[in-house]
N, C-alpha and C. Protein backbone atom coordinates (compact mmCIF):
# COMPACT_ATOMS: atom_id res chain seq x y z
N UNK A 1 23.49 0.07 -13.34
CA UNK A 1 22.84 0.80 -12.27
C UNK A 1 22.24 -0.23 -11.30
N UNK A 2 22.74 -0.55 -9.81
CA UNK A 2 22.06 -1.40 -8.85
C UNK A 2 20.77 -0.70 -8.83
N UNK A 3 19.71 -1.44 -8.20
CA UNK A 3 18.49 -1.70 -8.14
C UNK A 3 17.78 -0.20 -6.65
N UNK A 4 18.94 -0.34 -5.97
CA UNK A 4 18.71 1.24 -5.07
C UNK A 4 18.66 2.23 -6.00
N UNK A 5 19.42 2.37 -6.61
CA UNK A 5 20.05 3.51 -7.73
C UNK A 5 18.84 4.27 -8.18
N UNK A 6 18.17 2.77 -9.07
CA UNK A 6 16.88 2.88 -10.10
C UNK A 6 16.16 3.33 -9.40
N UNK A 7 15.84 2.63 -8.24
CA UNK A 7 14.56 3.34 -7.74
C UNK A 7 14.35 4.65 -6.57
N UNK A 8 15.76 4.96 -6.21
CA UNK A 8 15.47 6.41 -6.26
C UNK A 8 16.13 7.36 -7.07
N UNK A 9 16.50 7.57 -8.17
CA UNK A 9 16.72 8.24 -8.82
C UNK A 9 15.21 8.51 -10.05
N UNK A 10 14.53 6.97 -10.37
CA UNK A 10 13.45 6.97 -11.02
C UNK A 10 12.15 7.06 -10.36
N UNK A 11 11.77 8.36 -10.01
CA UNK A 11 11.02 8.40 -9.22
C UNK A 11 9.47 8.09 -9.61
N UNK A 12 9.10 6.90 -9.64
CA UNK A 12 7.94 6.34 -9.93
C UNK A 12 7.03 7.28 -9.10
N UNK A 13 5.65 6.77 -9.57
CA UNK A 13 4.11 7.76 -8.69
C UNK A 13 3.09 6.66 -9.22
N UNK A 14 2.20 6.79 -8.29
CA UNK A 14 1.12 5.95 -7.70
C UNK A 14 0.00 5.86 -8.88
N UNK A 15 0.11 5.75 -10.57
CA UNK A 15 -0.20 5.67 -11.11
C UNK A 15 -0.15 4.49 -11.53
N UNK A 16 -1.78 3.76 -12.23
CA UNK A 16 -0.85 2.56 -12.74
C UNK A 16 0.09 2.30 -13.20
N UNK A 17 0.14 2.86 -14.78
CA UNK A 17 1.38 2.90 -15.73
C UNK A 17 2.85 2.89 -14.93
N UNK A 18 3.16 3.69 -13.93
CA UNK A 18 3.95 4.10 -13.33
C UNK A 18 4.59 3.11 -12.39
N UNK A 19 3.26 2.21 -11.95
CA UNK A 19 3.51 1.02 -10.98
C UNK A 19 3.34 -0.23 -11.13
N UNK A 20 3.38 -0.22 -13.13
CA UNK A 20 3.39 -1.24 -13.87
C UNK A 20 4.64 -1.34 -14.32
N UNK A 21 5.48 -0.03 -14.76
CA UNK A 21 6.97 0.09 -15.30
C UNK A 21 7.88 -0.28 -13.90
N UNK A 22 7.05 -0.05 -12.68
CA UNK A 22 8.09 -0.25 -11.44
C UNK A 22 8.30 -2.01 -11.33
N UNK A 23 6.98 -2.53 -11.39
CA UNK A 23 7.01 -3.96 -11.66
C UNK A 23 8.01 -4.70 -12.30
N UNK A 24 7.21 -4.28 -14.19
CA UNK A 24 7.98 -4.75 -14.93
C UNK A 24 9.70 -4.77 -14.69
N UNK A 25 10.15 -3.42 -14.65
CA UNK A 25 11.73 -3.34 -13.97
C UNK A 25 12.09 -4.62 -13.23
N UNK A 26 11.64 -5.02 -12.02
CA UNK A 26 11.46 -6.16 -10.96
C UNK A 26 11.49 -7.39 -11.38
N UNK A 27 10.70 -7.43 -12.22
CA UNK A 27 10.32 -9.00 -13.12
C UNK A 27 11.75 -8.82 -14.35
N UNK A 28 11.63 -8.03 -14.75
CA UNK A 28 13.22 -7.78 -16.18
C UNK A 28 14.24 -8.56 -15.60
N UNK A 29 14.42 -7.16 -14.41
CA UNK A 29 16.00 -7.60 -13.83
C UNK A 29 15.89 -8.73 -12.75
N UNK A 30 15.30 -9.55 -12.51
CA UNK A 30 14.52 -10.17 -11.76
C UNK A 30 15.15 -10.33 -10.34
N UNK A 31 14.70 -9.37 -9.72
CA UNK A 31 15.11 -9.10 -8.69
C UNK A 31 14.72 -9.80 -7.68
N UNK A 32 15.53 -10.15 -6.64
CA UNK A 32 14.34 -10.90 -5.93
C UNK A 32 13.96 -10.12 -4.25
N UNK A 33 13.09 -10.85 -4.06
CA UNK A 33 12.26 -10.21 -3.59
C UNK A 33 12.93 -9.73 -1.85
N UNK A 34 13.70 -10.48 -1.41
CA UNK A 34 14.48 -9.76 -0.30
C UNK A 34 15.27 -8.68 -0.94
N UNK A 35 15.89 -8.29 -2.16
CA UNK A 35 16.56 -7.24 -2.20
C UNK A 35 15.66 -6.13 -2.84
N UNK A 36 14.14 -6.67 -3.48
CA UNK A 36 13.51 -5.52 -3.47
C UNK A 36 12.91 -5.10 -2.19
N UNK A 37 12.31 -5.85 -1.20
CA UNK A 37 12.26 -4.80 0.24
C UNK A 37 13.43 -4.31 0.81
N UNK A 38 14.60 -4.68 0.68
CA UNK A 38 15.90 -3.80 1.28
C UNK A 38 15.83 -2.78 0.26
N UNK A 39 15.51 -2.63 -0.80
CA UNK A 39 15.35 -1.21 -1.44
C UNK A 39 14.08 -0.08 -1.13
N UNK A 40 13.34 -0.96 -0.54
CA UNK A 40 11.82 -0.21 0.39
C UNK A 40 12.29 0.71 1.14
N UNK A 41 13.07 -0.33 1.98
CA UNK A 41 13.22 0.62 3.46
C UNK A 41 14.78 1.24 3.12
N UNK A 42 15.06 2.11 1.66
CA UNK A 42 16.36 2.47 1.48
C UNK A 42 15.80 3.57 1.17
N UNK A 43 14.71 3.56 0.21
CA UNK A 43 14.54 5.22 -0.58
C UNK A 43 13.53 5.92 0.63
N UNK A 44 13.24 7.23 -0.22
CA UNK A 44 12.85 8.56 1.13
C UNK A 44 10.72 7.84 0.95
N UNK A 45 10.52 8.16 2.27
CA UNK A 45 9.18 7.83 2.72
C UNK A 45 8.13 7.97 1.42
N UNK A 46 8.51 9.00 0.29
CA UNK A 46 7.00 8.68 -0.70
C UNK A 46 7.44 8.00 -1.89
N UNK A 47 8.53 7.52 -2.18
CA UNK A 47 9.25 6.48 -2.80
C UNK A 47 8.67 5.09 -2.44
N UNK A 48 9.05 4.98 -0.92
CA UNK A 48 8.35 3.77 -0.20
C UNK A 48 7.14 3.76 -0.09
N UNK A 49 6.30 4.30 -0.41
CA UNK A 49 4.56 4.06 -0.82
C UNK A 49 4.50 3.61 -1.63
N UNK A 50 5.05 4.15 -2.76
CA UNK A 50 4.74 3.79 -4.22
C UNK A 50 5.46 2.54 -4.67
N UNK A 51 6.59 2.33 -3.93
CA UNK A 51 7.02 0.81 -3.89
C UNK A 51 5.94 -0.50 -3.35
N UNK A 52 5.41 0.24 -2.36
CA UNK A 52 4.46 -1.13 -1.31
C UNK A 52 3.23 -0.93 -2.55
N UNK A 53 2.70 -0.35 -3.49
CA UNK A 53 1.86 -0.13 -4.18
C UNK A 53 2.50 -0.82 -5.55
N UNK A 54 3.36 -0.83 -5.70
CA UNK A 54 4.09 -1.75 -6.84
C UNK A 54 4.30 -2.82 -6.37
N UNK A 55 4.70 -3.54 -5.24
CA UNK A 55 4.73 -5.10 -5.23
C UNK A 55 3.15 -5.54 -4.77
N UNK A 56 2.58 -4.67 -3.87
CA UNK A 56 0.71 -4.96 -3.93
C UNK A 56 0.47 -5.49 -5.31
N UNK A 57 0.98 -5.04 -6.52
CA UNK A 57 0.55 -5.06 -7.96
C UNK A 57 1.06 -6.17 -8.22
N UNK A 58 2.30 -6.22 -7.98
CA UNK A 58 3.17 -7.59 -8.39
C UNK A 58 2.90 -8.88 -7.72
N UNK A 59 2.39 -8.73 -6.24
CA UNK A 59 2.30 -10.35 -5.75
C UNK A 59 0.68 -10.66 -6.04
N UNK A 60 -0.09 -9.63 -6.60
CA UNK A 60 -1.40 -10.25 -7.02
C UNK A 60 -1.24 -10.48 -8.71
N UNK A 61 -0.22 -10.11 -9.40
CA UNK A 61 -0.21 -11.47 -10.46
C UNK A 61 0.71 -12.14 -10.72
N UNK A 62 1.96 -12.35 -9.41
CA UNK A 62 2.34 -13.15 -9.56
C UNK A 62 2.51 -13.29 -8.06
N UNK A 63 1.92 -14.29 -7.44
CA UNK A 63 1.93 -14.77 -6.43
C UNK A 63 2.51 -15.30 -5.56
N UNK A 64 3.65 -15.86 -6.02
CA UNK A 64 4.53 -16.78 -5.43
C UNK A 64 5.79 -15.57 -5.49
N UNK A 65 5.83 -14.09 -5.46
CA UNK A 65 7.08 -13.55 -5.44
C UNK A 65 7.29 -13.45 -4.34
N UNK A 66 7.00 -13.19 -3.14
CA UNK A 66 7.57 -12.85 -1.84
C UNK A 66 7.78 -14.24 -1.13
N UNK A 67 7.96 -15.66 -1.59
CA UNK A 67 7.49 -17.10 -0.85
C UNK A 67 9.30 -17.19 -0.33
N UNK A 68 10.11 -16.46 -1.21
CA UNK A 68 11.26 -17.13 -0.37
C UNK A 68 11.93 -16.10 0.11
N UNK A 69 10.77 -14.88 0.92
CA UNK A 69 11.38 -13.76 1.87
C UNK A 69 10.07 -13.84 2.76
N UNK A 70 9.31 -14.65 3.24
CA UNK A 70 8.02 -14.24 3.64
C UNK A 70 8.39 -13.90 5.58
N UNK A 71 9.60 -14.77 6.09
CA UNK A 71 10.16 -13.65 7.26
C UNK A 71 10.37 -12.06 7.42
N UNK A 72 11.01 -12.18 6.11
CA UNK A 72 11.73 -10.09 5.95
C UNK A 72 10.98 -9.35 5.91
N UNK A 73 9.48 -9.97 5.05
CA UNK A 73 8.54 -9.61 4.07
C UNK A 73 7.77 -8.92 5.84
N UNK A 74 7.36 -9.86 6.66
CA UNK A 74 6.67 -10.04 7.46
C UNK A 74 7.11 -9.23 8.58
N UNK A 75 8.74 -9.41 8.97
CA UNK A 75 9.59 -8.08 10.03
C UNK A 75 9.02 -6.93 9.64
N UNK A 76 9.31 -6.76 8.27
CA UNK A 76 9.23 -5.12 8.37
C UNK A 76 7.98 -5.03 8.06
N UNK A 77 6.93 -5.67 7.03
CA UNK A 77 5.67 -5.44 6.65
C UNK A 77 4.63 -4.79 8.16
N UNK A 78 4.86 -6.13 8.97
CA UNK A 78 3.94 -5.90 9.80
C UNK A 78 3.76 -4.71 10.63
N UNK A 79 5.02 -4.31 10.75
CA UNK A 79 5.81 -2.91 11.63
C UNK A 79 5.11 -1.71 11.06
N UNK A 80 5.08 -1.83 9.87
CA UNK A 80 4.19 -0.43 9.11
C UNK A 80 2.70 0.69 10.02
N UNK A 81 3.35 1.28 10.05
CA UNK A 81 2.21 2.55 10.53
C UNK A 81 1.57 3.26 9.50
N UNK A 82 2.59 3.51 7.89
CA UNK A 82 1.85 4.42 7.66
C UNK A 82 0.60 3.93 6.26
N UNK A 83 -0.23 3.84 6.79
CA UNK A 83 -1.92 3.80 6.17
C UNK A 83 -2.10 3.39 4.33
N UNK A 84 -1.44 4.11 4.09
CA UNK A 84 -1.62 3.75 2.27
C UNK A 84 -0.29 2.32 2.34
N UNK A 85 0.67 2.12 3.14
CA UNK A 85 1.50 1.14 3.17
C UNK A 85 0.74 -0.23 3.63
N UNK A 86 0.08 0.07 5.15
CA UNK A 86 -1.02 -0.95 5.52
C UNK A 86 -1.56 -1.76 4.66
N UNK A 87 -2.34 -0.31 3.76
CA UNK A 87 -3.48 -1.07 2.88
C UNK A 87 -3.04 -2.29 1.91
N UNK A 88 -1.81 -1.95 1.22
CA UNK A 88 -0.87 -2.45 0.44
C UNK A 88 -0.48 -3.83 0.96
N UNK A 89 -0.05 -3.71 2.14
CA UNK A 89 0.21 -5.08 3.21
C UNK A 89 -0.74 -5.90 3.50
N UNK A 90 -2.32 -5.26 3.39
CA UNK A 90 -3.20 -6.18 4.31
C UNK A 90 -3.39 -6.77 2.33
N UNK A 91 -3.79 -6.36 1.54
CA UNK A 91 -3.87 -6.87 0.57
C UNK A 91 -2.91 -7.85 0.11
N UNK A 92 -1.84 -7.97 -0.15
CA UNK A 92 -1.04 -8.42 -0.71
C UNK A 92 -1.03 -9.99 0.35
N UNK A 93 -1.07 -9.76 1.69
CA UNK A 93 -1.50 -10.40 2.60
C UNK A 93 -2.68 -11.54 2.46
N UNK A 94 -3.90 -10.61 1.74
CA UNK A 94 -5.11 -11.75 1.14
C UNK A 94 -5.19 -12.14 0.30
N UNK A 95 -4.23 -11.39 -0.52
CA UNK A 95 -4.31 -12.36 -2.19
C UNK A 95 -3.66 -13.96 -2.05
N UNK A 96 -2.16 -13.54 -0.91
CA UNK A 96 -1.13 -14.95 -0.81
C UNK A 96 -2.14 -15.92 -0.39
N UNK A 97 -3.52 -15.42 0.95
CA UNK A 97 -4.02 -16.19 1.60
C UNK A 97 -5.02 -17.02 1.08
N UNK A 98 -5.87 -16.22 0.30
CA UNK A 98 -6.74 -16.60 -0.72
C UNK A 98 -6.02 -17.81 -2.11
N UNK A 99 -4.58 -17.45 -2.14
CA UNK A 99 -4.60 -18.09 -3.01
C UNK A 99 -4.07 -19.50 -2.65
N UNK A 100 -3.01 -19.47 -0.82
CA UNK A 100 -3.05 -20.55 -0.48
C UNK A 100 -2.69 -20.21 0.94
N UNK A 101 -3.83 -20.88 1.64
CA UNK A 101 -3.85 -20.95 2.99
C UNK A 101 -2.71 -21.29 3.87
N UNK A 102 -2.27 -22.08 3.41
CA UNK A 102 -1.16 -22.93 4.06
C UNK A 102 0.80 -21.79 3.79
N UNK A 103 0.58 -20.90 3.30
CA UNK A 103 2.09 -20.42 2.83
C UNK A 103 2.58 -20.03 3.78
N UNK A 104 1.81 -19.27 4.71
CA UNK A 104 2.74 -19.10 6.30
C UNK A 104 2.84 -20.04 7.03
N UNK A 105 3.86 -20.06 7.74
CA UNK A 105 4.10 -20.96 9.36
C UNK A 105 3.54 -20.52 10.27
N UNK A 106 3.44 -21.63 11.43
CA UNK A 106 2.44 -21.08 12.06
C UNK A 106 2.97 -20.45 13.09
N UNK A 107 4.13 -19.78 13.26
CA UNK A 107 4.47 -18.63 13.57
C UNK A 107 4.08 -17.34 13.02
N UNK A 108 4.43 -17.33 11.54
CA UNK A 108 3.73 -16.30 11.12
C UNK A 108 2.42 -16.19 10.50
N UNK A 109 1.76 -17.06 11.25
CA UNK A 109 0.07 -16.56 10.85
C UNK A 109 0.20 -16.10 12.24
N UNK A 110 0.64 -16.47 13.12
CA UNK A 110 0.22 -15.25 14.37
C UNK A 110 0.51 -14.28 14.22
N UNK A 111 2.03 -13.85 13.89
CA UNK A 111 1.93 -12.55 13.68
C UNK A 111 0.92 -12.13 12.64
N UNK A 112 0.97 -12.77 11.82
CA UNK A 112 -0.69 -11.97 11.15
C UNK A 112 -1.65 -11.57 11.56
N UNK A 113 -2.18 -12.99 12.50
CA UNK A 113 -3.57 -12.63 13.28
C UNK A 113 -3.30 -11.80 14.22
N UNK A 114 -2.39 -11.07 15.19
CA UNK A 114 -1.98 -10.37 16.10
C UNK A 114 -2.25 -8.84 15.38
N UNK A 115 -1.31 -8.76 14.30
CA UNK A 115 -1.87 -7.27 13.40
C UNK A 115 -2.80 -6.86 13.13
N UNK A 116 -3.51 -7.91 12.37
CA UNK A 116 -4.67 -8.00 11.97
C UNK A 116 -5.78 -7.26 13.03
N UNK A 117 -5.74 -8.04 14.22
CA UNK A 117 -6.77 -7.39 15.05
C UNK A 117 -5.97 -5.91 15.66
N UNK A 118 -4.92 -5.90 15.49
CA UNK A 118 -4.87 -4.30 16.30
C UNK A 118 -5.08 -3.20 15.03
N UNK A 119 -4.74 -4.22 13.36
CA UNK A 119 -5.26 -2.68 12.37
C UNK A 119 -6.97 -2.85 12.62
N UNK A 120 -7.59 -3.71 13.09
CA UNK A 120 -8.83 -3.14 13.03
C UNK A 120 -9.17 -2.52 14.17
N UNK A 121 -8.59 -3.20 15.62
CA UNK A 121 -9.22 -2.05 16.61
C UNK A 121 -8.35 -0.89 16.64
N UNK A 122 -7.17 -0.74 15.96
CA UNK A 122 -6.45 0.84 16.94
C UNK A 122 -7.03 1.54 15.34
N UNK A 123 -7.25 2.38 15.41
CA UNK A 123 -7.71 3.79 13.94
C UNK A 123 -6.30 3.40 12.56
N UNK A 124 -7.79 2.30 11.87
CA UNK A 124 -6.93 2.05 10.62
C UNK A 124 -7.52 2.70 9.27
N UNK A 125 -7.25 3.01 8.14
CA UNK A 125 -8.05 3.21 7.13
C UNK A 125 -9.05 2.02 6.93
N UNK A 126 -10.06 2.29 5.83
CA UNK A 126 -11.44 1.23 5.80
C UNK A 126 -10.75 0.15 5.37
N UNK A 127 -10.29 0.44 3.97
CA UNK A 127 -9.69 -0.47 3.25
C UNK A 127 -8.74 -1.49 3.99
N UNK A 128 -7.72 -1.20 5.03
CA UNK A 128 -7.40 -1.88 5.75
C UNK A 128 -7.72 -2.70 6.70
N UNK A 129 -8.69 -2.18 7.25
CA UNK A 129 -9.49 -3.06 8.09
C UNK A 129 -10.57 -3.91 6.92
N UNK A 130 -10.81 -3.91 6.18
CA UNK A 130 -11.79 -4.57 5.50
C UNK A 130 -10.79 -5.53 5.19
N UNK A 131 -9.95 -5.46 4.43
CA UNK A 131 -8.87 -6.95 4.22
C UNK A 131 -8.41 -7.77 5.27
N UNK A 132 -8.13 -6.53 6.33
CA UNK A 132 -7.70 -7.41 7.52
C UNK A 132 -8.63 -8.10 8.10
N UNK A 133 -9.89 -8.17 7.96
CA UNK A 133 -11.21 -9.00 8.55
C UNK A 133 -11.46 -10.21 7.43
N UNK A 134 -10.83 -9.91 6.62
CA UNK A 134 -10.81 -11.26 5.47
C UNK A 134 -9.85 -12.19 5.92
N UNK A 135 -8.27 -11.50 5.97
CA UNK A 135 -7.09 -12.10 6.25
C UNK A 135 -7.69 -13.27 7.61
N UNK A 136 -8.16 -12.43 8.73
CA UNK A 136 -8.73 -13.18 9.78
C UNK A 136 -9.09 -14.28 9.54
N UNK A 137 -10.39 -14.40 8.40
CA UNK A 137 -11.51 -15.38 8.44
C UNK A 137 -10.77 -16.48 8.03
N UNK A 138 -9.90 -16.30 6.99
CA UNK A 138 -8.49 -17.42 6.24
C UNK A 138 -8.22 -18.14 7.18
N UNK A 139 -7.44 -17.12 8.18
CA UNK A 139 -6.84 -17.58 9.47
C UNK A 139 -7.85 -18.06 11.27
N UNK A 140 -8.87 -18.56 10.85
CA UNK A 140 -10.00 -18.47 11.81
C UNK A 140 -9.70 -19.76 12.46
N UNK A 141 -9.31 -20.59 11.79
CA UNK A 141 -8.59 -22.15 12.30
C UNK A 141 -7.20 -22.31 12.98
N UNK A 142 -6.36 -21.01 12.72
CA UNK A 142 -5.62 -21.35 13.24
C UNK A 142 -5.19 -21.07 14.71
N UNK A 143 -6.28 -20.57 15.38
CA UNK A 143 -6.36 -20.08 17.00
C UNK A 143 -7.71 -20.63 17.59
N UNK A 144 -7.65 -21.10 18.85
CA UNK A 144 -9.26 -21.07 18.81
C UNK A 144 -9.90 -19.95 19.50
N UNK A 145 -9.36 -19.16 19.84
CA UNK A 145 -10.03 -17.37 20.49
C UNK A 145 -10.11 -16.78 19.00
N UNK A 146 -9.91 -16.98 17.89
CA UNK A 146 -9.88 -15.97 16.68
C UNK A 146 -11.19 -15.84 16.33
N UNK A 147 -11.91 -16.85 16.07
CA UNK A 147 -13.31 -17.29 15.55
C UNK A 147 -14.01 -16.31 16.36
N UNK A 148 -14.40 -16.60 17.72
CA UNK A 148 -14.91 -16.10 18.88
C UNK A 148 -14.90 -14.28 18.60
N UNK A 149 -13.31 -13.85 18.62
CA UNK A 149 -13.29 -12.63 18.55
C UNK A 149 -13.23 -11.96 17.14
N UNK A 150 -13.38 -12.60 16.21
CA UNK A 150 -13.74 -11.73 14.90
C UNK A 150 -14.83 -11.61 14.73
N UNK A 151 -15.63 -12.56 15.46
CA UNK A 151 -17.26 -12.39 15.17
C UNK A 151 -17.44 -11.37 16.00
N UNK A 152 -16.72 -11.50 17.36
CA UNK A 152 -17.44 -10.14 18.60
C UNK A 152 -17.10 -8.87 17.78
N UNK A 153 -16.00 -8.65 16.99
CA UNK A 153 -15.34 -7.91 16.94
C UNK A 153 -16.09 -7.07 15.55
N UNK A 154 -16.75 -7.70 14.66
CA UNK A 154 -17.62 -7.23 13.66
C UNK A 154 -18.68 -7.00 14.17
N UNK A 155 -19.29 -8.19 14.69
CA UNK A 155 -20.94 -7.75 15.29
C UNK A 155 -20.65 -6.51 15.96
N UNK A 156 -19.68 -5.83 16.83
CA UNK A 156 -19.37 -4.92 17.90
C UNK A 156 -19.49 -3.62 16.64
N UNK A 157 -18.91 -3.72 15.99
CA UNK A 157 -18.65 -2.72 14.37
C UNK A 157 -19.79 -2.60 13.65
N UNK A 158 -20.02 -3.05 13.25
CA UNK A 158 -21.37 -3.13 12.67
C UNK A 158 -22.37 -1.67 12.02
N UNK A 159 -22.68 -1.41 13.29
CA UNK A 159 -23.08 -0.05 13.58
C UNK A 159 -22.00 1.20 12.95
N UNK A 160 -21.19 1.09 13.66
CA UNK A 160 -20.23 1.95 13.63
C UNK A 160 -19.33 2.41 12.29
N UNK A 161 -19.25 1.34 11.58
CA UNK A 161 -18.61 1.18 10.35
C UNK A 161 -18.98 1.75 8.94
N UNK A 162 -17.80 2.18 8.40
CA UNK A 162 -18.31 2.87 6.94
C UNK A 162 -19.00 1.28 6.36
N UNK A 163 -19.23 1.63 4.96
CA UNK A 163 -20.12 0.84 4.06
C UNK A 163 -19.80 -0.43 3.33
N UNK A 164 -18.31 0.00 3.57
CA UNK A 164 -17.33 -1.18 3.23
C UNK A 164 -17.42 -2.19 3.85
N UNK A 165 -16.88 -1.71 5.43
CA UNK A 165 -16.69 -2.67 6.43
C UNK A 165 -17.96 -3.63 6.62
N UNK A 166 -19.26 -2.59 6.53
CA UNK A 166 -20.20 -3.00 6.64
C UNK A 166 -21.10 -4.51 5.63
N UNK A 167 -20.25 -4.35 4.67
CA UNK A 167 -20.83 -5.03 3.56
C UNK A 167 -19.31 -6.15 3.85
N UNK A 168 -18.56 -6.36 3.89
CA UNK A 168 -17.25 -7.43 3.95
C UNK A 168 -17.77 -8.44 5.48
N UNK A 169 -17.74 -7.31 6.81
CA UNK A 169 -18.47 -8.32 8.12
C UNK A 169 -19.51 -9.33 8.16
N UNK A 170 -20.40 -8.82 6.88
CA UNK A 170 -21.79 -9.16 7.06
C UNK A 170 -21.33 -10.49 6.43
N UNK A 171 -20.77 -10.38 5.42
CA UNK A 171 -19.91 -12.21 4.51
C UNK A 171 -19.60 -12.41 5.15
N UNK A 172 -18.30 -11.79 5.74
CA UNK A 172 -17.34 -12.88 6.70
C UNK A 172 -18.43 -13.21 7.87
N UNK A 173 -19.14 -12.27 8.67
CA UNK A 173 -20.09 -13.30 9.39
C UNK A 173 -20.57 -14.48 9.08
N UNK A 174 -21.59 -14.45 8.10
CA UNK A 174 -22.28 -15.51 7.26
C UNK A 174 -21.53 -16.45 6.82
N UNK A 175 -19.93 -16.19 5.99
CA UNK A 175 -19.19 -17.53 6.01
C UNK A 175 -18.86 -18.22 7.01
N UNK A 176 -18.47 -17.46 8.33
CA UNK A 176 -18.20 -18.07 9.42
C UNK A 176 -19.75 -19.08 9.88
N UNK A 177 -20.35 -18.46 9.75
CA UNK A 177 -21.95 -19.06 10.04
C UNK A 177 -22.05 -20.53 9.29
N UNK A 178 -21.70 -20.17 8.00
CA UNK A 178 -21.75 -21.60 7.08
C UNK A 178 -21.06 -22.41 7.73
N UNK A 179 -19.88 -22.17 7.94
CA UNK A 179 -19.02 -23.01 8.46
C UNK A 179 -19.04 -23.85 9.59
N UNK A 180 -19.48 -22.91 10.36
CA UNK A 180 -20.19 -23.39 11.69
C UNK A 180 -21.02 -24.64 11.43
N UNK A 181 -22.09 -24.28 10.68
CA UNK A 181 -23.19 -25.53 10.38
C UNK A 181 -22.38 -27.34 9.81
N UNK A 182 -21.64 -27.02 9.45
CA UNK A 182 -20.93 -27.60 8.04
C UNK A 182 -20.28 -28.55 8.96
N UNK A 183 -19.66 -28.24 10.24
CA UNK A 183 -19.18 -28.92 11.30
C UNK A 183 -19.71 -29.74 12.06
């Protein structure tokens, strides 16, 4: 059975267990990771949630799976509109970043930083914008308008923001602050 087959015929759900067996499958047959996003954008739209929610799972414990698709990864990732997919993206996004700064080119940290600020200003879920203001801070060196406008861009939020956002800005402020001094 090819790897399209499995995963829409086995219709996984947004359960762990469910998006631990989707994993495991992935890691078994060891698929790699350009032909598991050509199987993303193959099955029907709630298939493809629960997929971006299974490699979310997979590149935060194993990290290095998307390193030799991080173009494909990035075409279609960034393109995403729909919200529980985002969230999945901006995460999977901070784990790579967190775990090493340097894995994108610096082509594609722009497109990062470019997303990044439109999931936080155009109407994103919290969760998305809260990673994506992390993803930023990673990426705060690599523009010099980024620094400038993530700070305007939280201090501006502040107010406005659920409890999340509110509590993630206030760090990323303050790290940026450290940093500042440190210079």
């Amino acid at each position: 059975m090819d790897v399209i087959t499995y995963f829409s015929t086995n219709q996984h759900n947004l359960s762990t267990n469910s998006r631990t067996l989707a994993m495991n499958y992935i890691l078994n047959e060891q698929i790699a990771a350009a032909a598991f996003l050509n199987v993303i954008y193959s099955v029907d739209a709630k298939q493809k949630i629960v997929l971006y929610h299974a490699l979310d799972m997979l590149v935060e414990r194993h990290i290095d799976y998307l390193d030799q698709a991080l173009d494909l990864y990035l075409q279609r990732a960034l393109a995403e509109t729909h919200e529980s997919n985002k969230r999945c993206i901006s995460r999977t996004i901070f784990h790579q970043l967190k775990n090493n700064k340097n894995l994108y080119n610096t082509a594609q940290k722009k497109q990062i930083i470019h997303t990044m600020f439109d999931w936080i200003i155009l109407p994103s879920a919290v969760a998305t914008r809260v990673n994506a203001i992390h993803i930023l801070y990673f990426l705060v060196d690599e523009e010099d308008w980024v620094k400038e406008q993530l700070i305007a861009l939280i201090e501006q939020n502040l107010l406005l923001q659920e409890p999340s956002f509110l509590s993630r800005g206030r760090k990323i402020l303050k790290l940026l602050q450290k940093k500042k001094t440190r210079i």
